[in-house]
Protein backbone atom coordinates (compact mmCIF):
# COMPACT_ATOMS: atom_id res chain seq x y z
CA UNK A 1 -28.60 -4.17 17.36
CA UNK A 2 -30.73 -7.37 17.71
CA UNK A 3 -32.14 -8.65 14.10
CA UNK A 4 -35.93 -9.15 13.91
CA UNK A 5 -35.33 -13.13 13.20
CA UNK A 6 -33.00 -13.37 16.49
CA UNK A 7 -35.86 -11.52 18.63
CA UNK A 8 -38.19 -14.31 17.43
CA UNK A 9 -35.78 -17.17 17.78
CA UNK A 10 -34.55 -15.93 21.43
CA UNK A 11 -38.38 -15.42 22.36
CA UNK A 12 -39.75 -19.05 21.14
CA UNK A 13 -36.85 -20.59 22.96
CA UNK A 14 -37.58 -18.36 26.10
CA UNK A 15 -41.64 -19.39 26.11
CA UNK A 16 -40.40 -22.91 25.37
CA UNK A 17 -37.67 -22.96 28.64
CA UNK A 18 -40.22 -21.13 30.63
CA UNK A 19 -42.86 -24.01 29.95
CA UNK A 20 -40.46 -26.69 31.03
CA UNK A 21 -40.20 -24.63 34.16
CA UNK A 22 -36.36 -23.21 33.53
CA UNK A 23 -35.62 -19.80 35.45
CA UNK A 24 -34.10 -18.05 32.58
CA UNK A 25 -31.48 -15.54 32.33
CA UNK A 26 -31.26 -13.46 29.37
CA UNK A 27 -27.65 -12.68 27.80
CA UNK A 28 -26.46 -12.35 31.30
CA UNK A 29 -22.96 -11.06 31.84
CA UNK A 30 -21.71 -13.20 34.34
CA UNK A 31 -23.33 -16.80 35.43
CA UNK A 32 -25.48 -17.01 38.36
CA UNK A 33 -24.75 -20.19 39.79
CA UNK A 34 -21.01 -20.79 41.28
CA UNK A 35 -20.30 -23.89 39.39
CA UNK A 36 -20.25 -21.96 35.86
CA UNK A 37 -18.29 -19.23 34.51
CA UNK A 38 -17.71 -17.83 31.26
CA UNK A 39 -14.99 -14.64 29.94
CA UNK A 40 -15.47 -13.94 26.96
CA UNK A 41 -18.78 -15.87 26.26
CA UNK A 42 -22.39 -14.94 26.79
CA UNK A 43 -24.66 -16.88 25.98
CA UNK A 44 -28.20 -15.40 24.65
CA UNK A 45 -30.55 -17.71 27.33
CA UNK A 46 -29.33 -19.30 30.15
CA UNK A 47 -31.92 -21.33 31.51
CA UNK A 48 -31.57 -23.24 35.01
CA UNK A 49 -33.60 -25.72 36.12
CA UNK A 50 -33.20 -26.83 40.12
CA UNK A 51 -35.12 -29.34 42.18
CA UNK A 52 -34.61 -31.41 45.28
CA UNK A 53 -32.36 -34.00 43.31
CA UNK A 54 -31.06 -32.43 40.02
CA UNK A 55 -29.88 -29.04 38.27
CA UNK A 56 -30.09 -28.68 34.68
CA UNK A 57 -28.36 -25.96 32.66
CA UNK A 58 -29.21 -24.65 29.06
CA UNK A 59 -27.63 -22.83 26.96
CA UNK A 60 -29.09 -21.12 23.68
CA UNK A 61 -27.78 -19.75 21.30
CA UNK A 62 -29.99 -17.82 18.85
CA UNK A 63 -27.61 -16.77 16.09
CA UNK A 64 -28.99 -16.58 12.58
CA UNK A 65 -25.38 -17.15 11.02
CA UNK A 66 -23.94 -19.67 13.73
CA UNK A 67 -20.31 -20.01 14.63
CA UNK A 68 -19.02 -23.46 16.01
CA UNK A 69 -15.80 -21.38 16.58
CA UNK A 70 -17.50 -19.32 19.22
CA UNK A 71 -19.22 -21.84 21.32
CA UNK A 72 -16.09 -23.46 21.88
């Protein structure tokens, strides 16, 4: 069960992403784009930005206790 404190922190990060145009892609349990793949990974936001000449990926992480460890 989702904390109150990561709610807010996923949705600020989501307004922010959507602003900046990003398609976003909430905890999503496998990647949609062919080029990225996780296992055992999942990130809270992934946001995808694609135009004509460039694709930009972000990943967020909204953990209120983070762990380096599980990024990597």
């Amino acid at each position: 069960m989702e904390g109150r404190l990561h709610k807010l922190l996923k949705n600020s990060a989501g307004k922010e992403l959507e602003a900046q145009n990003y398609r976003l892609y909430f905890e999503p349990l496998e990647s949609p784009l062919g080029r990225l793949s996780w296992h055992s990974y999942r990130p809270d936001i992934l946001g995808v930005l694609l135009d004509e000449c460039d694709l930009r990926v972000v990943l967020v992480e909204c953990e209120t206790k983070p762990s380096y460890k599980r990024v990597l």
